[in-house]
N, C-alpha and C. Protein backbone atom coordinates (compact mmCIF):
# COMPACT_ATOMS: atom_id res chain seq x y z
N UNK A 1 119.16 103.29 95.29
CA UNK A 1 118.19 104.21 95.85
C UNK A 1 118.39 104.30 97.36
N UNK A 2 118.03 105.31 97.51
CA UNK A 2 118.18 105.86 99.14
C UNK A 2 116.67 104.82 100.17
N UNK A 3 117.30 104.14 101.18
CA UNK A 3 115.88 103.57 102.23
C UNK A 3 114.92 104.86 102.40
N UNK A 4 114.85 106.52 102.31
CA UNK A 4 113.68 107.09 102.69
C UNK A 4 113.06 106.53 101.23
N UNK A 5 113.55 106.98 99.80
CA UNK A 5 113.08 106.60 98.81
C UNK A 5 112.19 105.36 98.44
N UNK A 6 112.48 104.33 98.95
CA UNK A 6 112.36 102.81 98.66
C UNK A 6 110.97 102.88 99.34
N UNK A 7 111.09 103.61 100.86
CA UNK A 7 109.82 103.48 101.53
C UNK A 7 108.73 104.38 100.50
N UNK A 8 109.21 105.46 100.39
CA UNK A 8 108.02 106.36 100.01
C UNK A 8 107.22 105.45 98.73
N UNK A 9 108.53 104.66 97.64
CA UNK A 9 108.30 104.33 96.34
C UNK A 9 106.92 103.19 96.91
N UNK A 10 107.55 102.37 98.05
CA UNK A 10 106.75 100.92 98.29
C UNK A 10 105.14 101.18 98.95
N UNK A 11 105.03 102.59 99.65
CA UNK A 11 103.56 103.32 100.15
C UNK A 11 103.05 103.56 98.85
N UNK A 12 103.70 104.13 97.98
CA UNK A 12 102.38 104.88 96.90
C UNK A 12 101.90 103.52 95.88
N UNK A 13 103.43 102.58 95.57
CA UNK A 13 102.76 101.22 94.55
C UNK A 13 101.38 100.52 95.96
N UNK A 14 101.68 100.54 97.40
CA UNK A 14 100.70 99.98 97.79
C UNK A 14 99.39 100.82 98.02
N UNK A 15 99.35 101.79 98.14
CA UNK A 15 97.98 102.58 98.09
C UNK A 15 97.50 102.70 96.39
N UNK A 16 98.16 102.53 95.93
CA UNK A 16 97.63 102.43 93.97
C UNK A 16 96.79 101.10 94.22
N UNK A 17 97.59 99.69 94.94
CA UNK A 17 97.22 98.70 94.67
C UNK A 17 95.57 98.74 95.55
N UNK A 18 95.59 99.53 96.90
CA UNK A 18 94.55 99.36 97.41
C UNK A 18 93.62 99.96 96.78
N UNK A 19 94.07 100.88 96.09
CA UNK A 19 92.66 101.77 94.99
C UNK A 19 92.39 100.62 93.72
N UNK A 20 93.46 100.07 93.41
CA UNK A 20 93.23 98.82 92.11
C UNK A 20 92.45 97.76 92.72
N UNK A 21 92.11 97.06 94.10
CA UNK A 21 91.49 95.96 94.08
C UNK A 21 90.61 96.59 95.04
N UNK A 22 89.98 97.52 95.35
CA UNK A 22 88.88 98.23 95.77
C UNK A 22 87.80 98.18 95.10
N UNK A 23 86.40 97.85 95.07
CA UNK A 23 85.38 98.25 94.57
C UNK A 23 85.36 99.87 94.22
N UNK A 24 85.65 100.63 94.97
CA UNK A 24 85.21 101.81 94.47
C UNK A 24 86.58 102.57 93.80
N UNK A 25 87.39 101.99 93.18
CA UNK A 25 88.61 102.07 92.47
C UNK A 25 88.39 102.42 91.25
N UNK A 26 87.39 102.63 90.45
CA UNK A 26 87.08 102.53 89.43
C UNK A 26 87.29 104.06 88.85
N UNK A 27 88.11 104.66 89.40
CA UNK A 27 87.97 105.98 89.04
C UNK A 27 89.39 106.14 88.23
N UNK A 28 89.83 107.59 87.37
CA UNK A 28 91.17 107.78 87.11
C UNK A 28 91.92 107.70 87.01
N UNK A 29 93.17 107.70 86.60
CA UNK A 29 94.27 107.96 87.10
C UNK A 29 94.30 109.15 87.76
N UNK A 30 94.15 110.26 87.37
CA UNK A 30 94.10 111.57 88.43
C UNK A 30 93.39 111.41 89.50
N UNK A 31 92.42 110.51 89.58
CA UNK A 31 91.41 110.73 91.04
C UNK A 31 92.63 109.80 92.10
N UNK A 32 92.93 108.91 91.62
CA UNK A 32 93.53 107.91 92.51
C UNK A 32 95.11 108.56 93.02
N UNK A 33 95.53 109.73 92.14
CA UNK A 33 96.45 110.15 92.44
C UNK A 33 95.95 111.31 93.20
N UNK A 34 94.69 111.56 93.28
CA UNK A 34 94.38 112.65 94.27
C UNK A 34 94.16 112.49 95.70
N UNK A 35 93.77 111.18 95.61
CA UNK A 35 93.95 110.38 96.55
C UNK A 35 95.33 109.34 97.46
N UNK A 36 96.36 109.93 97.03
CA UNK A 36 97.51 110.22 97.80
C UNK A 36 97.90 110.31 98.36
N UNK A 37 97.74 111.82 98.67
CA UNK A 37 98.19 112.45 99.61
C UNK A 37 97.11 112.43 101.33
N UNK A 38 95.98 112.05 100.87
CA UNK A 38 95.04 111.83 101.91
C UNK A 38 95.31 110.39 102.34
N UNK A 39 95.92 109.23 101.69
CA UNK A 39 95.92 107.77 102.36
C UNK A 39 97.12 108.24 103.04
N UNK A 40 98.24 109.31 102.58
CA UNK A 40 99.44 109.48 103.45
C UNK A 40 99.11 109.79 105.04
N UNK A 41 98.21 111.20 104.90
CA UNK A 41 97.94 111.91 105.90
C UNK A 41 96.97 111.07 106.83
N UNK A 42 96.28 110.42 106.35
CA UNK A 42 95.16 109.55 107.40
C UNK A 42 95.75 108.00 107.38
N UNK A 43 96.59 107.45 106.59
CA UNK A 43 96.49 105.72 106.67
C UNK A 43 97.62 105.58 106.84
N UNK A 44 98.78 106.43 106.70
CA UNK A 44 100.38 105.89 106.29
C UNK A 44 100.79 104.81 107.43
N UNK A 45 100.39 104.71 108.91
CA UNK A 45 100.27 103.35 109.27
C UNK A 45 100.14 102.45 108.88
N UNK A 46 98.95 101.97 108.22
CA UNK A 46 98.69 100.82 107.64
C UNK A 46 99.55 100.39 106.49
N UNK A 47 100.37 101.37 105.55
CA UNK A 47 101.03 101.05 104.55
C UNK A 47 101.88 99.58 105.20
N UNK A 48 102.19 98.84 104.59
CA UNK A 48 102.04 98.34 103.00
C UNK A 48 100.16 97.44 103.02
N UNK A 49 99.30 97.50 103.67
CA UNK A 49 98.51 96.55 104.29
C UNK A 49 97.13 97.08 103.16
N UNK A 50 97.18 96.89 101.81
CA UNK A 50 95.83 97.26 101.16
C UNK A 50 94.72 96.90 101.87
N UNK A 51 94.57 95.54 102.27
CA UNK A 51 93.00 96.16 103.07
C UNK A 51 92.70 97.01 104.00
N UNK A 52 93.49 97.27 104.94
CA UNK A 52 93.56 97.97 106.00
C UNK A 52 93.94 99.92 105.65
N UNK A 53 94.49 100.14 104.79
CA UNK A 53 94.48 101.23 104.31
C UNK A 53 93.01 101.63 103.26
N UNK A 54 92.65 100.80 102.81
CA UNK A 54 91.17 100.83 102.16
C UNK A 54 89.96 100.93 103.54
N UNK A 55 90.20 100.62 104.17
CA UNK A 55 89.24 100.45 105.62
C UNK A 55 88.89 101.95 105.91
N UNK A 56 90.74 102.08 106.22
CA UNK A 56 90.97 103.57 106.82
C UNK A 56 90.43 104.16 105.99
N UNK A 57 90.75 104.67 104.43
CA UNK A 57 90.07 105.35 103.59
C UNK A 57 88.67 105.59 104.03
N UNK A 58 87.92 104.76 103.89
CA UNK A 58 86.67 104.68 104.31
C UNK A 58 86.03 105.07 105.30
N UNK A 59 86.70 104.93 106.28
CA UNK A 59 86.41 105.44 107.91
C UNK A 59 86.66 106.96 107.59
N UNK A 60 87.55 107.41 106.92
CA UNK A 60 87.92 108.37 106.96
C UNK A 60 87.60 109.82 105.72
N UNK A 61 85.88 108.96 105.08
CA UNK A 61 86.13 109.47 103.70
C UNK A 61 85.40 111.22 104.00
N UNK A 62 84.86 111.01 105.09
CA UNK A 62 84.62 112.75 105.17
C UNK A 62 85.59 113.70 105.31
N UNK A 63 86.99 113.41 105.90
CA UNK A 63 88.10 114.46 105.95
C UNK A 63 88.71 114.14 104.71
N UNK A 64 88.08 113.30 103.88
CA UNK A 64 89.00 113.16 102.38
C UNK A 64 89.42 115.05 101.55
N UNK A 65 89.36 115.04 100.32
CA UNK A 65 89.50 115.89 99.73
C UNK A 65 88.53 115.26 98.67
N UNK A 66 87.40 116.71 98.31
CA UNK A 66 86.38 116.08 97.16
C UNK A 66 86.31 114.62 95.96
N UNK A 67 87.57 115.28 95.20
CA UNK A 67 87.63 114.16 94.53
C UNK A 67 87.88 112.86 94.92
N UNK A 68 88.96 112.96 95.87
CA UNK A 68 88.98 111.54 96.76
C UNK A 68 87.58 111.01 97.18
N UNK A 69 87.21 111.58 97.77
CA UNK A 69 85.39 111.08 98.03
C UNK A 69 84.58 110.06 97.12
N UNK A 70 84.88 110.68 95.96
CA UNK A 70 83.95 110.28 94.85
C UNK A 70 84.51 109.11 95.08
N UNK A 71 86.00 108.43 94.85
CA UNK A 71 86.64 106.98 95.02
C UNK A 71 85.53 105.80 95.93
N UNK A 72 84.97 106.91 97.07
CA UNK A 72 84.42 105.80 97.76
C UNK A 72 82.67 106.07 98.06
N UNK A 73 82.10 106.71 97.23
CA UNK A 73 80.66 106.50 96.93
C UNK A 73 80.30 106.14 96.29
């Protein structure tokens, strides 16, 4: 596999993981994959760091996208 690949592969298993040991994780598979593209756009710093990308989430859940929201109310 190509290093851009490896990175992108190792952000999304760690933002899955921060939605898996999250309290408010309890949602989908589609919600958590809707939630994606918003931990990219607001947290991709913090990747690989589940708590710290769960933080951000949070700080950040009003510019989420609807369904993402629901993840964290």
């Amino acid at each position: 596999m190509t290093r851009p690949l490896v990175k992108i592969l190792a952000a999304c298993a760690a933002i899955a993981m921060a939605y898996a040991s999250s309290a408010h994780a309890a949602g989908t598979p589609e919600q958590r994959r809707a939630c994606r593209k918003d931990a990219m756009k607001y947290c991709r710093e913090f990747v690989p760091d589940v708590k710290r990308i769960t933080a951000c989430m949070q700080k950040n859940v009003r510019r989420l996208s609807p369904l993402c929201q629901t993840q964290f109310r």
